[in-house]
C-alpha atoms as a PDB file:
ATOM      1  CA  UNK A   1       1.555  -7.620  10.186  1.00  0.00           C
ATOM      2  CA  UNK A   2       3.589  -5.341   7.788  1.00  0.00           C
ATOM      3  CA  UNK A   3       5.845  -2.508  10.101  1.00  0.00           C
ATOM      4  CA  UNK A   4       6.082   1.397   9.241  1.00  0.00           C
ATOM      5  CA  UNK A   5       9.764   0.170   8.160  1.00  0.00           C
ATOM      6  CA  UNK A   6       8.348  -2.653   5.996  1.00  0.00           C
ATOM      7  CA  UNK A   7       6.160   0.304   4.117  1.00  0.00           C
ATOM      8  CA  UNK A   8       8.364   2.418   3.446  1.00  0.00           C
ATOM      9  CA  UNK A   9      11.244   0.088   2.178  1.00  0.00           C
ATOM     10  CA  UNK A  10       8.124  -1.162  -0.259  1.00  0.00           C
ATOM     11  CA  UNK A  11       6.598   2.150  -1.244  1.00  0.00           C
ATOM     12  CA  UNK A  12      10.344   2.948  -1.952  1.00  0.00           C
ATOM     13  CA  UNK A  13      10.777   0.663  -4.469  1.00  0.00           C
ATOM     14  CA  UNK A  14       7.661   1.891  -6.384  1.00  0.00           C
ATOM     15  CA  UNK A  15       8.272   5.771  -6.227  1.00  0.00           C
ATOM     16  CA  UNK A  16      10.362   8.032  -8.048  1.00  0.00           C
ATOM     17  CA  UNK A  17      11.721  10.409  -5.330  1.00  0.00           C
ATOM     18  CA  UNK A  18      12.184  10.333  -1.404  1.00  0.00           C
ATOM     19  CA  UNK A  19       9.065  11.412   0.731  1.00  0.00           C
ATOM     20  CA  UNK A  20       7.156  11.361   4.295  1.00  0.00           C
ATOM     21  CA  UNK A  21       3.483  10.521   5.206  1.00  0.00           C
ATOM     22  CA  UNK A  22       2.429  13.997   3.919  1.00  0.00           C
ATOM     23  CA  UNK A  23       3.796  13.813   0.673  1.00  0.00           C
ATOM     24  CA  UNK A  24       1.107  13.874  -2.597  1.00  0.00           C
ATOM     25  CA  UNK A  25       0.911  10.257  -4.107  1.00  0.00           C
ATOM     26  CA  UNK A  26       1.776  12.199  -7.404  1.00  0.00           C
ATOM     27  CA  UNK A  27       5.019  14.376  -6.452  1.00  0.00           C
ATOM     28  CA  UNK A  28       5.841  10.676  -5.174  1.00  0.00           C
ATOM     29  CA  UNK A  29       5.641   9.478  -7.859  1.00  0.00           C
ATOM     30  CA  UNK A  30       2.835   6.906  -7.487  1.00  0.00           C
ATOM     31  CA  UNK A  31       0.062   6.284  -9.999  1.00  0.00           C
ATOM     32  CA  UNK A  32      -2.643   3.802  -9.563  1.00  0.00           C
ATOM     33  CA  UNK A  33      -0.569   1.090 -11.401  1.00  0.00           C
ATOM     34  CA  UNK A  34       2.231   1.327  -9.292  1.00  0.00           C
ATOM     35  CA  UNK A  35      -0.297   1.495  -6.233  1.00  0.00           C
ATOM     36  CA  UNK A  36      -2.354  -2.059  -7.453  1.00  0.00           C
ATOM     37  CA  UNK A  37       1.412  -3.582  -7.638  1.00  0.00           C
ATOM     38  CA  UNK A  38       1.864  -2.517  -3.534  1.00  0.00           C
ATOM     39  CA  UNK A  39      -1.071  -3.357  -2.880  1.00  0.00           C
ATOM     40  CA  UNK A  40      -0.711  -7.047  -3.977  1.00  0.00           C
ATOM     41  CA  UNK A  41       2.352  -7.045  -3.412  1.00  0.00           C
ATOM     42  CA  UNK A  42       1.568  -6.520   0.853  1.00  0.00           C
ATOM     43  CA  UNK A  43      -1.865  -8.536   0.920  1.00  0.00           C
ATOM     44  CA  UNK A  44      -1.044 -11.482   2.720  1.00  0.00           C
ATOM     45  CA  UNK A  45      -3.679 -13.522   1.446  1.00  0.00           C
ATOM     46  CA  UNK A  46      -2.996 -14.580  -2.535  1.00  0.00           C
ATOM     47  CA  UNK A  47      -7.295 -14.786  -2.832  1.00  0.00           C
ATOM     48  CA  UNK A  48      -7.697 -11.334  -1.625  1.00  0.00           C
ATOM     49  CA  UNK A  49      -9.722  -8.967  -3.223  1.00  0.00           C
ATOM     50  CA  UNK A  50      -8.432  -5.560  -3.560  1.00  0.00           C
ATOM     51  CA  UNK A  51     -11.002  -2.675  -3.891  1.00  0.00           C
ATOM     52  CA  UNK A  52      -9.585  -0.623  -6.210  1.00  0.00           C
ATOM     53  CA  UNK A  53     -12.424   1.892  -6.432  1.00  0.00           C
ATOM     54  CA  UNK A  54     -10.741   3.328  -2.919  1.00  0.00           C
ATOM     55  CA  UNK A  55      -7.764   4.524  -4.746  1.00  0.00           C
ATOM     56  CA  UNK A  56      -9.633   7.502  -5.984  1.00  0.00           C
ATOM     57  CA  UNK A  57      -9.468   8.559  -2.068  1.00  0.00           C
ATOM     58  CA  UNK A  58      -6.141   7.941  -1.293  1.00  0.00           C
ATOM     59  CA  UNK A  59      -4.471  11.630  -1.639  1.00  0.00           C
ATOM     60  CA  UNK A  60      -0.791  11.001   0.248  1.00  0.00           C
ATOM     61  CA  UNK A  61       1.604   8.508   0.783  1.00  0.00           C
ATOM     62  CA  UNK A  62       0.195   7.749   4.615  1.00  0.00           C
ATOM     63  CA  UNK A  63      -3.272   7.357   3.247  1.00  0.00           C
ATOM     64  CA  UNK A  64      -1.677   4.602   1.241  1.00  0.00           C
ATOM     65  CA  UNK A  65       0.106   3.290   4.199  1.00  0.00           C
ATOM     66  CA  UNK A  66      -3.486   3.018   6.402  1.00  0.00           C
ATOM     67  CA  UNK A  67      -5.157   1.529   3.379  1.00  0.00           C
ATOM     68  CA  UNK A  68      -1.827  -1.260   2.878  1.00  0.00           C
ATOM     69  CA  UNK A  69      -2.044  -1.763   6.900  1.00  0.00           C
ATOM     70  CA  UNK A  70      -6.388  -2.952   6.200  1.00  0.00           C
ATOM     71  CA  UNK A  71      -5.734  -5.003   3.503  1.00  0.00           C
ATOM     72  CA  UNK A  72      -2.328  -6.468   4.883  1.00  0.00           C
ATOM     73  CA  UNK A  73      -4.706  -6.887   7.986  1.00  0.00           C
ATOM     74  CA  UNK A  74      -8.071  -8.386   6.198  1.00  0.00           C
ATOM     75  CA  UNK A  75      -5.198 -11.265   4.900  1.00  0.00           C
ATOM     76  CA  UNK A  76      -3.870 -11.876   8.042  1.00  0.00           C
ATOM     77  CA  UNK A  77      -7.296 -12.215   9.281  1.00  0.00           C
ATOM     78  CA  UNK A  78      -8.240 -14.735   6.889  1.00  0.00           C
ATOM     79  CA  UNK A  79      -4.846 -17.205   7.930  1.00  0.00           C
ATOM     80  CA  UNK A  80      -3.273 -15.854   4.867  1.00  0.00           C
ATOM     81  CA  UNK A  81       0.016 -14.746   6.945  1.00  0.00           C
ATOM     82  CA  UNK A  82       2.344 -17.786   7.241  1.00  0.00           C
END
Protein backbone atom coordinates (compact mmCIF):
# COMPACT_ATOMS: atom_id res chain seq x y z
CA UNK A 1 0.00 0.00 0.00
CA UNK A 2 1.35 3.47 -1.11
CA UNK A 3 1.92 5.94 2.36
CA UNK A 4 0.75 9.77 2.60
CA UNK A 5 4.74 10.22 2.30
CA UNK A 6 4.91 7.98 -0.80
CA UNK A 7 2.08 10.52 -2.41
CA UNK A 8 3.36 13.33 -1.91
CA UNK A 9 7.08 12.61 -2.88
CA UNK A 10 5.14 11.30 -6.31
CA UNK A 11 2.62 14.08 -6.81
CA UNK A 12 5.82 16.23 -6.25
CA UNK A 13 7.51 15.17 -9.04
CA UNK A 14 4.52 15.90 -11.36
CA UNK A 15 3.54 19.48 -10.09
CA UNK A 16 4.85 22.76 -10.65
CA UNK A 17 4.72 24.41 -7.16
CA UNK A 18 4.53 23.18 -3.40
CA UNK A 19 0.94 22.43 -2.00
CA UNK A 20 -1.35 20.59 0.78
CA UNK A 21 -4.50 18.36 0.42
CA UNK A 22 -6.60 21.53 -0.20
CA UNK A 23 -4.77 22.89 -2.89
CA UNK A 24 -6.70 23.16 -6.65
CA UNK A 25 -5.22 20.39 -9.00
CA UNK A 26 -4.66 23.49 -11.35
CA UNK A 27 -2.72 26.14 -9.04
CA UNK A 28 -0.74 22.70 -8.55
CA UNK A 29 -0.03 22.47 -11.40
CA UNK A 30 -1.63 19.16 -12.46
CA UNK A 31 -3.50 18.55 -15.70
CA UNK A 32 -5.05 15.34 -16.65
CA UNK A 33 -1.82 14.21 -18.47
CA UNK A 34 0.29 14.62 -15.69
CA UNK A 35 -2.57 12.94 -13.49
CA UNK A 36 -2.85 9.53 -16.07
CA UNK A 37 1.18 9.45 -15.60
CA UNK A 38 0.52 9.18 -11.39
CA UNK A 39 -1.93 7.28 -11.80
CA UNK A 40 0.01 4.48 -13.64
CA UNK A 41 2.70 5.28 -12.28
CA UNK A 42 1.09 4.08 -8.40
CA UNK A 43 -1.25 1.17 -9.77
CA UNK A 44 0.35 -1.78 -8.61
CA UNK A 45 -1.04 -4.01 -11.02
CA UNK A 46 0.64 -3.41 -14.80
CA UNK A 47 -3.13 -4.88 -16.29
CA UNK A 48 -5.04 -2.35 -14.42
CA UNK A 49 -7.53 -0.37 -15.87
CA UNK A 50 -7.63 3.18 -14.98
CA UNK A 51 -11.03 5.03 -15.27
CA UNK A 52 -10.17 8.07 -16.53
CA UNK A 53 -13.69 9.46 -16.89
CA UNK A 54 -13.29 10.11 -12.80
CA UNK A 55 -10.76 12.73 -13.39
CA UNK A 56 -13.41 15.19 -14.31
CA UNK A 57 -14.31 14.88 -10.36
CA UNK A 58 -11.17 15.14 -8.89
CA UNK A 59 -11.04 19.06 -7.84
CA UNK A 60 -7.76 19.06 -5.24
CA UNK A 61 -4.71 17.44 -4.71
CA UNK A 62 -6.31 15.04 -1.72
CA UNK A 63 -9.08 14.04 -4.03
CA UNK A 64 -6.24 12.77 -6.15
CA UNK A 65 -4.59 11.20 -3.24
CA UNK A 66 -8.10 9.07 -2.24
CA UNK A 67 -8.54 8.22 -5.88
CA UNK A 68 -4.36 6.98 -6.13
CA UNK A 69 -5.01 5.13 -2.58
CA UNK A 70 -8.38 2.91 -4.71
CA UNK A 71 -6.55 2.20 -7.55
CA UNK A 72 -3.11 1.53 -5.70
CA UNK A 73 -5.61 -0.63 -3.57
CA UNK A 74 -7.79 -2.45 -6.52
CA UNK A 75 -3.85 -3.65 -7.66
CA UNK A 76 -2.92 -4.81 -4.53
CA UNK A 77 -6.09 -6.62 -4.40
CA UNK A 78 -5.58 -8.36 -7.51
CA UNK A 79 -1.71 -9.81 -6.23
CA UNK A 80 -0.32 -7.09 -8.31
CA UNK A 81 1.90 -5.74 -5.21
CA UNK A 82 5.15 -7.79 -5.05
Amino acid sequence: MTTPADLDTTIAKYASVAFDDSTPLLEAGLESLSLLRLAVELANDDDAEIDATRLVDLRTVGDLKQWLRELSAVGADRGGAQ
